[in-house]
PDB file of N, CA and C in Angstrom:
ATOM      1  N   UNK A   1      35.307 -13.832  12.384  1.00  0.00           N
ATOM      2  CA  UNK A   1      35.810 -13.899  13.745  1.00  0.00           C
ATOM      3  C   UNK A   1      36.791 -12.762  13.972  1.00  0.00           C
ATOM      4  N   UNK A   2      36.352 -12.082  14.983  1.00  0.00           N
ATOM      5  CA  UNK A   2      37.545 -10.841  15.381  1.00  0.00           C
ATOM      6  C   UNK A   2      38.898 -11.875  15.710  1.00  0.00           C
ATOM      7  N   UNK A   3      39.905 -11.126  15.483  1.00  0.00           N
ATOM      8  CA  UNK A   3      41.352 -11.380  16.054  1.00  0.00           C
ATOM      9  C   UNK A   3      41.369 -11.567  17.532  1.00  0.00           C
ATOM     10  N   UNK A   4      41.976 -12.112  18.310  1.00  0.00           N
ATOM     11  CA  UNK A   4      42.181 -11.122  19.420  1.00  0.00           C
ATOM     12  C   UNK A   4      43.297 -10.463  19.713  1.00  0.00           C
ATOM     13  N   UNK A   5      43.100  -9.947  20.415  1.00  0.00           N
ATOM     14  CA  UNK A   5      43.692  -8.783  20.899  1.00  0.00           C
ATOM     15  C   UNK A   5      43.603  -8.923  22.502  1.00  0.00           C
ATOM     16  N   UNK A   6      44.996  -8.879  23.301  1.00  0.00           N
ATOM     17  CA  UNK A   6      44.953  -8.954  24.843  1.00  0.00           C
ATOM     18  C   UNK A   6      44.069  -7.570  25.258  1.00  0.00           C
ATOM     19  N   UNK A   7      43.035  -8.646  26.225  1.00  0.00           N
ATOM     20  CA  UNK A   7      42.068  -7.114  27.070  1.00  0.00           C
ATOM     21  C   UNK A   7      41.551  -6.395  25.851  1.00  0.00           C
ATOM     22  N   UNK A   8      41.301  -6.673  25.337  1.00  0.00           N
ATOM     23  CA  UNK A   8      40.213  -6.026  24.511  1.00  0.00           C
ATOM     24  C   UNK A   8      39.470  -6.896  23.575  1.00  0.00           C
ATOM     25  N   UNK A   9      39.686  -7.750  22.872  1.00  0.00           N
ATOM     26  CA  UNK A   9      39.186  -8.773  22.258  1.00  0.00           C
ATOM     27  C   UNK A   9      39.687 -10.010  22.564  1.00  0.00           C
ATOM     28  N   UNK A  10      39.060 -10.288  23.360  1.00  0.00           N
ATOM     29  CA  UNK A  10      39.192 -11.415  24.235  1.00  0.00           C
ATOM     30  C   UNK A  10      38.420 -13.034  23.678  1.00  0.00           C
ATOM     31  N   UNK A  11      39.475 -14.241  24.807  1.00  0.00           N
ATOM     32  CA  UNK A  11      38.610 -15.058  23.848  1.00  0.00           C
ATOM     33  C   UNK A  11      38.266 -15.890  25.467  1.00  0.00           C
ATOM     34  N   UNK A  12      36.765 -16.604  24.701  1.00  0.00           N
ATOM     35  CA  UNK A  12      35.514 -16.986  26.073  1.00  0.00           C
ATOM     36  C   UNK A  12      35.886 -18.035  25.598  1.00  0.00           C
ATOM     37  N   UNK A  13      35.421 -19.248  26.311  1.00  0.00           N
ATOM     38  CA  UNK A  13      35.076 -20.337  26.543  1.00  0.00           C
ATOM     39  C   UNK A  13      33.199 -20.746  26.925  1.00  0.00           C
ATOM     40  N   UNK A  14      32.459 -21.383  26.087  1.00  0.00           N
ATOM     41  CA  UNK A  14      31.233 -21.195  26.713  1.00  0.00           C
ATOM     42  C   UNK A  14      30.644 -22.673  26.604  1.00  0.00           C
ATOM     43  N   UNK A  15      29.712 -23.254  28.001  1.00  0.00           N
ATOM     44  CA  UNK A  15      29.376 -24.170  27.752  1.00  0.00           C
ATOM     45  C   UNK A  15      28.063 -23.683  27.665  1.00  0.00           C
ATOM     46  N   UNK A  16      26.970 -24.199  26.896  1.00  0.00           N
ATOM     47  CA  UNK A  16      25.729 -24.262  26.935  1.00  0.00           C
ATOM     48  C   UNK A  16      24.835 -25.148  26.186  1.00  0.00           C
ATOM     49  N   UNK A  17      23.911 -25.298  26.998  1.00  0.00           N
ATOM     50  CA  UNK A  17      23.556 -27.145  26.489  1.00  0.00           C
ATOM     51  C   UNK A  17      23.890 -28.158  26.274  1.00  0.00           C
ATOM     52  N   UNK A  18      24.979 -28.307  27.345  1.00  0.00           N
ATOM     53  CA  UNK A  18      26.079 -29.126  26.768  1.00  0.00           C
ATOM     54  C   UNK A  18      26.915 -29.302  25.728  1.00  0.00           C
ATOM     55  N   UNK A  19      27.114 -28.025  25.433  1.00  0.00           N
ATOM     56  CA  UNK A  19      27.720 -27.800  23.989  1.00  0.00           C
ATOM     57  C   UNK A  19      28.952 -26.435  24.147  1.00  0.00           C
ATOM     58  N   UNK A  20      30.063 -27.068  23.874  1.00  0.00           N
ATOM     59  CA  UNK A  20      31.362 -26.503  24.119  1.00  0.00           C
ATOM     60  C   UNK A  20      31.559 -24.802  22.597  1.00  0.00           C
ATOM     61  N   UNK A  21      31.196 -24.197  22.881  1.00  0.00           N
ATOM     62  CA  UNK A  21      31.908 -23.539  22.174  1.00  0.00           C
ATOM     63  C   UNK A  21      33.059 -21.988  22.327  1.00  0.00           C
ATOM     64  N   UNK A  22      33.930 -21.559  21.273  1.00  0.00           N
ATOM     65  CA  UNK A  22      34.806 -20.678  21.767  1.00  0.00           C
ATOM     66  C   UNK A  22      34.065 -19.464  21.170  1.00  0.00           C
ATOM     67  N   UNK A  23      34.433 -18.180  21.766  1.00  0.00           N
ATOM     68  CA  UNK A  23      33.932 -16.843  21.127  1.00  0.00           C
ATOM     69  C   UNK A  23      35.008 -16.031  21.101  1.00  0.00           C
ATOM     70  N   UNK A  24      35.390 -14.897  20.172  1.00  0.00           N
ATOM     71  CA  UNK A  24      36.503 -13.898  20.570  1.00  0.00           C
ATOM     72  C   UNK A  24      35.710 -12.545  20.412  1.00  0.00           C
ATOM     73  N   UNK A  25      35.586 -11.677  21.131  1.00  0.00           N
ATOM     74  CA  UNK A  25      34.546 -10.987  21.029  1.00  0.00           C
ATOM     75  C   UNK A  25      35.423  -9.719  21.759  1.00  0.00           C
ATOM     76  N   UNK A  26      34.168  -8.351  22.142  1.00  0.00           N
ATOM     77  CA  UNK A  26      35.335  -7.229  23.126  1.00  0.00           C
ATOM     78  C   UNK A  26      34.774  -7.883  24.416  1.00  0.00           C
ATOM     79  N   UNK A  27      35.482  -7.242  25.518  1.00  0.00           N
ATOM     80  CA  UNK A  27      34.954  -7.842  26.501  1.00  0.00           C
ATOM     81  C   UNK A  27      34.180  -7.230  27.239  1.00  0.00           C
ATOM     82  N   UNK A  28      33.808  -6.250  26.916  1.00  0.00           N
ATOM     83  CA  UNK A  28      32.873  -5.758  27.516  1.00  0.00           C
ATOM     84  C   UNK A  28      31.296  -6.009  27.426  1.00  0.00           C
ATOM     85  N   UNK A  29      31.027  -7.438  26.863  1.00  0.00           N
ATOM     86  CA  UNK A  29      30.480  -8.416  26.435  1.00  0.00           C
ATOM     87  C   UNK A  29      29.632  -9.000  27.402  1.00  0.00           C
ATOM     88  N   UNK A  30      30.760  -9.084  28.026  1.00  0.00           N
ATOM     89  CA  UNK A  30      30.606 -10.644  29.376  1.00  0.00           C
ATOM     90  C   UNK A  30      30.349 -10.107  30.734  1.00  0.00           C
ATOM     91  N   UNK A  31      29.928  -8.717  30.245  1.00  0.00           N
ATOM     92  CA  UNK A  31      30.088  -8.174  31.937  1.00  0.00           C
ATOM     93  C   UNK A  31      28.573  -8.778  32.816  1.00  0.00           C
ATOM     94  N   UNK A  32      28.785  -9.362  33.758  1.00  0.00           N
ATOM     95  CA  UNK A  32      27.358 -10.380  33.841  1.00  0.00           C
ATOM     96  C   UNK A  32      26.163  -9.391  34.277  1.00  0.00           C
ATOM     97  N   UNK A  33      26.697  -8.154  34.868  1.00  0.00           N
ATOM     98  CA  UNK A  33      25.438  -7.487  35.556  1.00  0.00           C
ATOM     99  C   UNK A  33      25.683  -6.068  35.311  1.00  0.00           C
ATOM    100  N   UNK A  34      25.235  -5.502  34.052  1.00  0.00           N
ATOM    101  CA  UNK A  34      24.890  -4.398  33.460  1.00  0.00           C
ATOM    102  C   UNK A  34      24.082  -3.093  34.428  1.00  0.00           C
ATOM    103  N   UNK A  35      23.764  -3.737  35.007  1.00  0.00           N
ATOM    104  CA  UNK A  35      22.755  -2.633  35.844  1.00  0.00           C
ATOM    105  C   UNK A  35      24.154  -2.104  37.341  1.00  0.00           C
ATOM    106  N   UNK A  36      24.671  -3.249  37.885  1.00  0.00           N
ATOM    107  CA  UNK A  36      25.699  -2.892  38.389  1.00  0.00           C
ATOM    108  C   UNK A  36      26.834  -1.752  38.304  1.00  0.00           C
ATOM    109  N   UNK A  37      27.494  -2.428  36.375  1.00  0.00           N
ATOM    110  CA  UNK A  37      28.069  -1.107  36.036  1.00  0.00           C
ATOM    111  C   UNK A  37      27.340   0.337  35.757  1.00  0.00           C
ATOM    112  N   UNK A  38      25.801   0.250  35.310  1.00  0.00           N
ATOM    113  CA  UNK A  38      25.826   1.493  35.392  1.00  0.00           C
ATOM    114  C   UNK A  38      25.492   2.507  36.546  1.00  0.00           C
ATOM    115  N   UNK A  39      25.329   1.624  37.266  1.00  0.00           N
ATOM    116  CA  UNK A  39      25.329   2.403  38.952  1.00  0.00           C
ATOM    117  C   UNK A  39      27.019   2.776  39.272  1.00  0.00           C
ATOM    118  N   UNK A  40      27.964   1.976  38.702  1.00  0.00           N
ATOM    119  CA  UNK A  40      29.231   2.617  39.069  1.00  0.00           C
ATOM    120  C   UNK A  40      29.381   4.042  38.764  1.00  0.00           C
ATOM    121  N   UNK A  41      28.863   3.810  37.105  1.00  0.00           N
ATOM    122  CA  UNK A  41      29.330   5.064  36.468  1.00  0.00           C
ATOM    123  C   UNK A  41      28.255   6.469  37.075  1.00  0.00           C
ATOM    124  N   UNK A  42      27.089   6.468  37.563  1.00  0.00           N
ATOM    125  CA  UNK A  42      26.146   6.927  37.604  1.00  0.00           C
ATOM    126  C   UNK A  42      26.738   7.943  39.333  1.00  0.00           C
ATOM    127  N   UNK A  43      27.031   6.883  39.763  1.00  0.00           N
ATOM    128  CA  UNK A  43      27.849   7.057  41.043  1.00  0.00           C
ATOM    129  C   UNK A  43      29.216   8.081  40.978  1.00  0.00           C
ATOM    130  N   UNK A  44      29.627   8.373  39.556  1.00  0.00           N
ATOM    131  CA  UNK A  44      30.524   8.724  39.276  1.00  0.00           C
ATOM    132  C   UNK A  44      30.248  10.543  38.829  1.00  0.00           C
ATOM    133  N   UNK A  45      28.441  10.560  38.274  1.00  0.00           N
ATOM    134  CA  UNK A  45      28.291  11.368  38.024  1.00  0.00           C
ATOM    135  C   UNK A  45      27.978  10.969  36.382  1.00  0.00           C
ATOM    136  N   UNK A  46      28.304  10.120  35.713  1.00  0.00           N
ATOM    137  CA  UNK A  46      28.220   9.881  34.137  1.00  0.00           C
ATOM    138  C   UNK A  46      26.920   9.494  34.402  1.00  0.00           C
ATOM    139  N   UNK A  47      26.262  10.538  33.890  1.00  0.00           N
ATOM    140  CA  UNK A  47      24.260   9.685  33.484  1.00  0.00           C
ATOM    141  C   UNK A  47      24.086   9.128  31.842  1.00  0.00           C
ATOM    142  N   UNK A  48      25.427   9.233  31.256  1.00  0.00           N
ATOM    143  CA  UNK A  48      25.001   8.671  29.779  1.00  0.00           C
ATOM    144  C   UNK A  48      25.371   7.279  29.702  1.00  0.00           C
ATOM    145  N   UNK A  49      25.008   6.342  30.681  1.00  0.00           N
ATOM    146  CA  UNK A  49      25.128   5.017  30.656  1.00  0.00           C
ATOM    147  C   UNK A  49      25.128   4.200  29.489  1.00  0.00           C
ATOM    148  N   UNK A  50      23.984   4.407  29.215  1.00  0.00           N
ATOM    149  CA  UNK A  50      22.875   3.607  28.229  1.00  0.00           C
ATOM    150  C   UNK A  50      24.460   3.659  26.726  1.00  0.00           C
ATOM    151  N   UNK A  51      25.247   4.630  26.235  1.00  0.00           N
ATOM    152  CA  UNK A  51      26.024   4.433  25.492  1.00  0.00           C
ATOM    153  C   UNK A  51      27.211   3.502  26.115  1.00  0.00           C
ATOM    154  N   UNK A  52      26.780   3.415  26.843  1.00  0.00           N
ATOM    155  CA  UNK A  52      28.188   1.932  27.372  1.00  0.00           C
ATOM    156  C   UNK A  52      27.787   0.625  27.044  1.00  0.00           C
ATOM    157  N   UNK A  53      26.830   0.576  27.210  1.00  0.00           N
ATOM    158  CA  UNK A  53      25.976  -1.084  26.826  1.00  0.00           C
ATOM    159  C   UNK A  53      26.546  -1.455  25.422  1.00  0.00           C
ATOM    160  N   UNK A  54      26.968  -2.732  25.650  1.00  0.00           N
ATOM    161  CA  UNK A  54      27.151  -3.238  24.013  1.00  0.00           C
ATOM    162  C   UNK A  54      25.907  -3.664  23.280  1.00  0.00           C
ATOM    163  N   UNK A  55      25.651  -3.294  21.886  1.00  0.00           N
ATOM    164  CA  UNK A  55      24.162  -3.569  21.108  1.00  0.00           C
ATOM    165  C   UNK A  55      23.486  -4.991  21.701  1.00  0.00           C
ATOM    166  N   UNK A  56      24.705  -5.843  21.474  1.00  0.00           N
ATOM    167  CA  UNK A  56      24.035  -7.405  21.717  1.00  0.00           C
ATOM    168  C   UNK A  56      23.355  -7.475  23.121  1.00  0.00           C
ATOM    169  N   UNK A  57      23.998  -6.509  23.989  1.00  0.00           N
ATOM    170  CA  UNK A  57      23.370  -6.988  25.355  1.00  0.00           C
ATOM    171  C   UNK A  57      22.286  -6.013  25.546  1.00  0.00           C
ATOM    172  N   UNK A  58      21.439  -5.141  24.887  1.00  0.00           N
ATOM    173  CA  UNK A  58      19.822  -4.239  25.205  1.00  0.00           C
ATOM    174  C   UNK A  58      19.066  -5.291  25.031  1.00  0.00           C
ATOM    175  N   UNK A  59      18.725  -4.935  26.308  1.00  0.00           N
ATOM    176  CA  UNK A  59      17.348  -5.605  27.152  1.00  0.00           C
ATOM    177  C   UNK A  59      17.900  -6.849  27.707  1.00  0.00           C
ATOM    178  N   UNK A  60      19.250  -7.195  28.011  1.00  0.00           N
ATOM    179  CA  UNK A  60      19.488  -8.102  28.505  1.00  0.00           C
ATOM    180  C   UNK A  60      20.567  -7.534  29.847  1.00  0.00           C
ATOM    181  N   UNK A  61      20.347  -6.676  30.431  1.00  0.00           N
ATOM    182  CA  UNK A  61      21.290  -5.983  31.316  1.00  0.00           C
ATOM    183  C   UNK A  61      21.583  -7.591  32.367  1.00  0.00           C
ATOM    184  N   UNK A  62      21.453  -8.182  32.651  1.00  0.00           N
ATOM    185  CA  UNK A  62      22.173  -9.224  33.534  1.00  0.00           C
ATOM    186  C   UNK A  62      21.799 -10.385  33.226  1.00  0.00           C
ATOM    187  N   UNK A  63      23.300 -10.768  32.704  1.00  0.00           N
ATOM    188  CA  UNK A  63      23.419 -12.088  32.027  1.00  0.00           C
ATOM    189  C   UNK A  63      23.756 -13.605  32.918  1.00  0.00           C
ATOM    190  N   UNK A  64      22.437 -14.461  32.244  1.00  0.00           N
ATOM    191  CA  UNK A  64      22.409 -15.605  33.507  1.00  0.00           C
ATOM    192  C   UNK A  64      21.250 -16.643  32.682  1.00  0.00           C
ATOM    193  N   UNK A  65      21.675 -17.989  32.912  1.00  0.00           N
ATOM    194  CA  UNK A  65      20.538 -19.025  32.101  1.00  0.00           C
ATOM    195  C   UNK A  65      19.547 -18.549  31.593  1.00  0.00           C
ATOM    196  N   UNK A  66      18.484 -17.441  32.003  1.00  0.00           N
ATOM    197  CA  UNK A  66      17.111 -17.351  31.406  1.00  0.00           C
ATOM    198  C   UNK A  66      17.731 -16.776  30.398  1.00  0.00           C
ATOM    199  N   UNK A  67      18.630 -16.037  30.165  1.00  0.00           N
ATOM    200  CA  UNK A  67      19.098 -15.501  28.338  1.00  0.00           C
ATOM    201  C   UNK A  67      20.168 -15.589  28.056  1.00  0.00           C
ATOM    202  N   UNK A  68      20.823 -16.531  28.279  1.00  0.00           N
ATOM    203  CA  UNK A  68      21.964 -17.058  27.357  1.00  0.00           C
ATOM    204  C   UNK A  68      22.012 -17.371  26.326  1.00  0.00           C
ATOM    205  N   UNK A  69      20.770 -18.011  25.852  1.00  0.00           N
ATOM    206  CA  UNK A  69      20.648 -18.677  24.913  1.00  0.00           C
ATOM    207  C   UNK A  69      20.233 -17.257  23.843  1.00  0.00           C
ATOM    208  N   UNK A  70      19.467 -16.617  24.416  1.00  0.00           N
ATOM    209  CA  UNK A  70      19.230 -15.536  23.251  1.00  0.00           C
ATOM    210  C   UNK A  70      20.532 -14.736  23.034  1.00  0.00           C
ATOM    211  N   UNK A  71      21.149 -14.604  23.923  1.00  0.00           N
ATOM    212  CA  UNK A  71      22.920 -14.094  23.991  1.00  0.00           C
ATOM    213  C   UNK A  71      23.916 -14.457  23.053  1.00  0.00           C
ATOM    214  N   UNK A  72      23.648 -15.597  23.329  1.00  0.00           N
ATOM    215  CA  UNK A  72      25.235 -16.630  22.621  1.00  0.00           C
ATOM    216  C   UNK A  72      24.155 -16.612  20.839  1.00  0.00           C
ATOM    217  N   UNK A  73      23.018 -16.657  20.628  1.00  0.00           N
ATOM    218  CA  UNK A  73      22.264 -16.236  19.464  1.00  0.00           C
ATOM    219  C   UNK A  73      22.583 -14.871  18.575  1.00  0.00           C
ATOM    220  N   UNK A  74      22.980 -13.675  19.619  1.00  0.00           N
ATOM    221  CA  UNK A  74      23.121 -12.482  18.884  1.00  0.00           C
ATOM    222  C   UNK A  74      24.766 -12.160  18.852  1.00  0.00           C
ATOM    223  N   UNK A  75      25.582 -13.245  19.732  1.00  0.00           N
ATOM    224  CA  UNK A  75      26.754 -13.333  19.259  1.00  0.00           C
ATOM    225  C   UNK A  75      27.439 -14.113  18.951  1.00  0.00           C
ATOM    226  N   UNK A  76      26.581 -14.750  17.670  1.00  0.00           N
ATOM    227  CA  UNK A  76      26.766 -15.995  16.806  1.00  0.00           C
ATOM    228  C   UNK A  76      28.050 -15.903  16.036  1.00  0.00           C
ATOM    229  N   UNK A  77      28.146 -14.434  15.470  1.00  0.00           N
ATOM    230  CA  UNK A  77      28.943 -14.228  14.405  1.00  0.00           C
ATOM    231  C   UNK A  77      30.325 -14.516  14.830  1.00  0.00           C
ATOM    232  N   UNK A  78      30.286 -13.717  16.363  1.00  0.00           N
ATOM    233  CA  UNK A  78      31.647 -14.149  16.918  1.00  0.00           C
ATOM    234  C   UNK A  78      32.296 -15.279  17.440  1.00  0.00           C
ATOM    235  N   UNK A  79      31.680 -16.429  17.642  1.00  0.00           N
ATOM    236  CA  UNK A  79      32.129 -17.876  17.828  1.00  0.00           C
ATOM    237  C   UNK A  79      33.414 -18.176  16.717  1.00  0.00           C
ATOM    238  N   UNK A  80      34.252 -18.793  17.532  1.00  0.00           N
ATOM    239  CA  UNK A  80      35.706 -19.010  17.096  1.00  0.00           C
ATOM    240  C   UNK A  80      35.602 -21.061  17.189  1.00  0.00           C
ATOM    241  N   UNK A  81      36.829 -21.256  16.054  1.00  0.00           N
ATOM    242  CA  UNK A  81      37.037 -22.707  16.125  1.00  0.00           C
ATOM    243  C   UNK A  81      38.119 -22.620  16.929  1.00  0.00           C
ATOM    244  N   UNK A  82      38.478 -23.792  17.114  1.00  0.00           N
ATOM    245  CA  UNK A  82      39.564 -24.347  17.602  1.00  0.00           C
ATOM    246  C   UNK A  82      40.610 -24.292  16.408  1.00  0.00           C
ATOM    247  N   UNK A  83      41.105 -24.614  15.477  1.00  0.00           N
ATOM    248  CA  UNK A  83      41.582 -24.511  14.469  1.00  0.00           C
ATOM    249  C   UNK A  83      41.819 -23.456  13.879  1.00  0.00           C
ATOM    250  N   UNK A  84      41.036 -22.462  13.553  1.00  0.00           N
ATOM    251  CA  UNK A  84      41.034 -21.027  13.414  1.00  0.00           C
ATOM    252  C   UNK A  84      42.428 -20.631  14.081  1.00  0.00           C
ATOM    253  N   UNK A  85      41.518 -20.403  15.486  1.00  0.00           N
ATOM    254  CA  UNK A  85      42.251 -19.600  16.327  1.00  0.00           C
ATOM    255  C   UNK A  85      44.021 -20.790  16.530  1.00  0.00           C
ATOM    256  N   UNK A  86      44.299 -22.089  16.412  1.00  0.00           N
ATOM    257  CA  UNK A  86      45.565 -22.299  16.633  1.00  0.00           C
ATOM    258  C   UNK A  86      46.157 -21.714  15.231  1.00  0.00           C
ATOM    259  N   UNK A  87      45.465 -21.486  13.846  1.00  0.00           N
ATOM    260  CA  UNK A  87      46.411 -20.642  13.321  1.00  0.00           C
ATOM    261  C   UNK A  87      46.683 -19.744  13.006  1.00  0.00           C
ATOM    262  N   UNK A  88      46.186 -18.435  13.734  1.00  0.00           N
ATOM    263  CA  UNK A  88      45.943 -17.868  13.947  1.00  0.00           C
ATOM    264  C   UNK A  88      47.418 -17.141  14.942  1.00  0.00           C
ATOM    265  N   UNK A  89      47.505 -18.128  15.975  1.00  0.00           N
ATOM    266  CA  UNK A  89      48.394 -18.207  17.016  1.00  0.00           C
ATOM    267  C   UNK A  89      49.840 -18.623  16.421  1.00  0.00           C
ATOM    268  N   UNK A  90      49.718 -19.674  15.463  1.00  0.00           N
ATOM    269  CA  UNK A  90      51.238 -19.940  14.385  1.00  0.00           C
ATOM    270  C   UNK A  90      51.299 -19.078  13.524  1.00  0.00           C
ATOM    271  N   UNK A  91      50.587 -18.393  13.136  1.00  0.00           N
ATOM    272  CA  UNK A  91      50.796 -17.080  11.944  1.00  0.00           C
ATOM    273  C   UNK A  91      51.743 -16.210  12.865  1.00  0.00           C
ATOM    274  N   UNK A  92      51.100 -16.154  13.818  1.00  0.00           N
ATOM    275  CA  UNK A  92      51.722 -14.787  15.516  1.00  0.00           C
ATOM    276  C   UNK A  92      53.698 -15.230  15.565  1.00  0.00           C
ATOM    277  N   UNK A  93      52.779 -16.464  15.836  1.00  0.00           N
ATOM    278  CA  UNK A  93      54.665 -17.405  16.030  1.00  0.00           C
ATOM    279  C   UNK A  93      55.438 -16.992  15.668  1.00  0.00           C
ATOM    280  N   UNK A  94      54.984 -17.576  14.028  1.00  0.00           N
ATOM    281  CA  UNK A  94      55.999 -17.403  12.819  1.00  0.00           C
ATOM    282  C   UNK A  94      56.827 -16.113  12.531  1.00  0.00           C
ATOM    283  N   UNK A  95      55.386 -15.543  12.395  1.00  0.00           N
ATOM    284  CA  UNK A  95      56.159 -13.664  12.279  1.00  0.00           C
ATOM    285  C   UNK A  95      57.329 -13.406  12.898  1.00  0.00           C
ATOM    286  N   UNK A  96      57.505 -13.909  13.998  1.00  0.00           N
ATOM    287  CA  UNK A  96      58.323 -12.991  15.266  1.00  0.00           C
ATOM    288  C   UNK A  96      57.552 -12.688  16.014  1.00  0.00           C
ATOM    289  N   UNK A  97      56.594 -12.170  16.508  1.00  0.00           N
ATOM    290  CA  UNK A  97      55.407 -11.392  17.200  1.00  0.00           C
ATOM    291  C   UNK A  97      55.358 -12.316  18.642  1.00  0.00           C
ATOM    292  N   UNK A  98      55.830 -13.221  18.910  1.00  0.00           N
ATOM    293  CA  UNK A  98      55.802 -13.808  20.191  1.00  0.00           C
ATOM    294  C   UNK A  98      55.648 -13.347  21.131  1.00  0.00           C
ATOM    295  N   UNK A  99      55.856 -12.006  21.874  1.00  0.00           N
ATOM    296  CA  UNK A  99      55.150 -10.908  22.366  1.00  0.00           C
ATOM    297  C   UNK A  99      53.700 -11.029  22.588  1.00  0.00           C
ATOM    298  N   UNK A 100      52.936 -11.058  21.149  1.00  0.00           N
ATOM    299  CA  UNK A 100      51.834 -11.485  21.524  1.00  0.00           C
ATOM    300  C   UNK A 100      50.920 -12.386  21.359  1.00  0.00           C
ATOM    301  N   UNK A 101      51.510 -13.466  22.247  1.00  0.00           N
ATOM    302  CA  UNK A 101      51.051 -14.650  22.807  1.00  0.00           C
ATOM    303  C   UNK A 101      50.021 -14.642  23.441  1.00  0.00           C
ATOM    304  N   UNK A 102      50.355 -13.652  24.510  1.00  0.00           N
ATOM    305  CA  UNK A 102      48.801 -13.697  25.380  1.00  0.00           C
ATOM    306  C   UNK A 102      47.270 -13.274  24.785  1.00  0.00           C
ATOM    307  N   UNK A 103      47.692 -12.654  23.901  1.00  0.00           N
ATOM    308  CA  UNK A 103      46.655 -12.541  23.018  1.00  0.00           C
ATOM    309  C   UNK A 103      45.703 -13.603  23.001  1.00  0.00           C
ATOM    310  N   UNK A 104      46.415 -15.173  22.905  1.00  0.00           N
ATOM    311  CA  UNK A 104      45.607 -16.068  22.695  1.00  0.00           C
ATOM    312  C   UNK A 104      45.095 -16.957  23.998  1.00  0.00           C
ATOM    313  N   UNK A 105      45.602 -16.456  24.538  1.00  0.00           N
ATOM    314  CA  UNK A 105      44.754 -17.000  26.420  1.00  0.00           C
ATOM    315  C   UNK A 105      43.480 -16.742  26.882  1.00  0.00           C
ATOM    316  N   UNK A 106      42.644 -17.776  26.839  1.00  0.00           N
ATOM    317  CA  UNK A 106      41.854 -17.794  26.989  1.00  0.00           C
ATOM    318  C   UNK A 106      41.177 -16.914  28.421  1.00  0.00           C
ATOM    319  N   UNK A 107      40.445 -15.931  28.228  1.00  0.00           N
ATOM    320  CA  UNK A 107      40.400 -15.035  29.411  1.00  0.00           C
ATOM    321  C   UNK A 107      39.299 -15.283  30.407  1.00  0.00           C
ATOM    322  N   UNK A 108      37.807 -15.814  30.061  1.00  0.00           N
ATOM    323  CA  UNK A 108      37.172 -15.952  30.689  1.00  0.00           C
ATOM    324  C   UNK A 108      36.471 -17.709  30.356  1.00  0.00           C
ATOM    325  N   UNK A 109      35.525 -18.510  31.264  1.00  0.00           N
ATOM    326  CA  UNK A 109      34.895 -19.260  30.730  1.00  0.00           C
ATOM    327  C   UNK A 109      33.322 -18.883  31.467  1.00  0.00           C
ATOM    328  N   UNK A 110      32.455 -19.474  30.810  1.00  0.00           N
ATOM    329  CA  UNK A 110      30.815 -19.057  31.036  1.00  0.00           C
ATOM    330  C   UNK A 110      29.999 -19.928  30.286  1.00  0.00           C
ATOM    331  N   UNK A 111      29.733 -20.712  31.892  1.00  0.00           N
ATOM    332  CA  UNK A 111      28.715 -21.671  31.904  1.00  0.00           C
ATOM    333  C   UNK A 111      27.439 -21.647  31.423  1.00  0.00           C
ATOM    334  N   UNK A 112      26.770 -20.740  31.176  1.00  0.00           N
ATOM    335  CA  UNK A 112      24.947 -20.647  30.805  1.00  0.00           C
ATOM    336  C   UNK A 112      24.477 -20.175  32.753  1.00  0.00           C
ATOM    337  N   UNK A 113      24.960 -20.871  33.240  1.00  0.00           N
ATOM    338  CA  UNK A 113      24.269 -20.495  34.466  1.00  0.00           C
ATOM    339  C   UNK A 113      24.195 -19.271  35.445  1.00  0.00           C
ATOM    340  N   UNK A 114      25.467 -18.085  34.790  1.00  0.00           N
ATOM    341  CA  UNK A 114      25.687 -17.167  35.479  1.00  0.00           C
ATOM    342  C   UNK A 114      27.054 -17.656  36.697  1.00  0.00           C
ATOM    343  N   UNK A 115      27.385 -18.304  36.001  1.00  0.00           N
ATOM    344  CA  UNK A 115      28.713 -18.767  36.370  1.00  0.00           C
ATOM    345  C   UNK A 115      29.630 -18.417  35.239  1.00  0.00           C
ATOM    346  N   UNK A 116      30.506 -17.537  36.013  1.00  0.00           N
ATOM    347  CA  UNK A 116      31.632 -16.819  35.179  1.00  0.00           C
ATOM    348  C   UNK A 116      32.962 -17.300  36.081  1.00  0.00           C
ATOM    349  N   UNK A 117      33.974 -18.059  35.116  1.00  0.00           N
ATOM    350  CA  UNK A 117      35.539 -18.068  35.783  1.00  0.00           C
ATOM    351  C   UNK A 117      36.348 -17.406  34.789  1.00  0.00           C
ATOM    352  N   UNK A 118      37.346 -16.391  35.835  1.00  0.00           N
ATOM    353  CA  UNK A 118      38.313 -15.962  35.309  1.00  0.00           C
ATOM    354  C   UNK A 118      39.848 -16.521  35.121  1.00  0.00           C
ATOM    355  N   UNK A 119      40.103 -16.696  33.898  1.00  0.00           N
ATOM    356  CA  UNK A 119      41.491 -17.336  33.653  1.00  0.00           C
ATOM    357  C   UNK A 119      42.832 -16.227  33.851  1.00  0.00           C
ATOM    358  N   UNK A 120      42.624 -14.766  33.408  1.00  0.00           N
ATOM    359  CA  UNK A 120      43.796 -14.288  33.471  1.00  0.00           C
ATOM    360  C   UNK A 120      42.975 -13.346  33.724  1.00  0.00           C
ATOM    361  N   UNK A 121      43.680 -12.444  34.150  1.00  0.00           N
ATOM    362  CA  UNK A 121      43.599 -10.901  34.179  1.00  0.00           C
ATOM    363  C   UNK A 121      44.042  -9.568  33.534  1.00  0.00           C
ATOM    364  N   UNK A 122      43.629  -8.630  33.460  1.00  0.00           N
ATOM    365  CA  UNK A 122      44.049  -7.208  32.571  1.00  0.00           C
ATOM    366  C   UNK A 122      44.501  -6.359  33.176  1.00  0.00           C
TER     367      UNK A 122
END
């Protein structure tokens, strides 16, 4: 399980199949509609898109029920416990490091359905 790290390794919340689990992953992960961002950048003049995509998400440029399941499959490794991550957060405590707390705030949650809520912001 990656650490996290505020805004950059972020931690999800995901329901799917009725089944609760946490991920800490980068976040550039969760972006739901891939084809979107690369029209930003494209718009920008950057035609080397295709190196922005994270590995797990080729061939899945917009993320939504029909491939979640193959999704939350290729980012198995990164699923976090509950337990883990609270000590994880008392290791932070302990140190002194209280600073970074937010680290452990949960940033996004994602339903399977293409329903994305945002908890905090960057």
């Amino acid at each position: 399980m990656l650490e996290p790290i505020y805004a950059e390794n972020v931690i999800v919340g995901v329901i799917h199949k009725k089944q609760f689990q946490w991920y800490v992953t980068d976040r550039e992960l969760w972006y739901l509609d891939y084809v979107k961002f690369a029209q930003a950048f494209e718009n920008e003049g950057d035609l080397a898109v295709d190196e922005y995509i994270e590995p797990e998400r080729k061939g899945m440029e917009i993320l939504g029920s029909e491939n979640a399941g193959l999704f939350l499959k290729r980012i198995e490794s990164y699923k976090g416990d509950a337990a883990t991550l609270l000590k994880l957060f008392e290791d932070k405590i302990e140190s002194g490091e209280e600073e970074d707390v937010l680290d452990f705030i949960p940033s996004f949650f994602f339903d399977g359905e293409r329903r994305f809520y945002l908890f905090n912001s960057f």
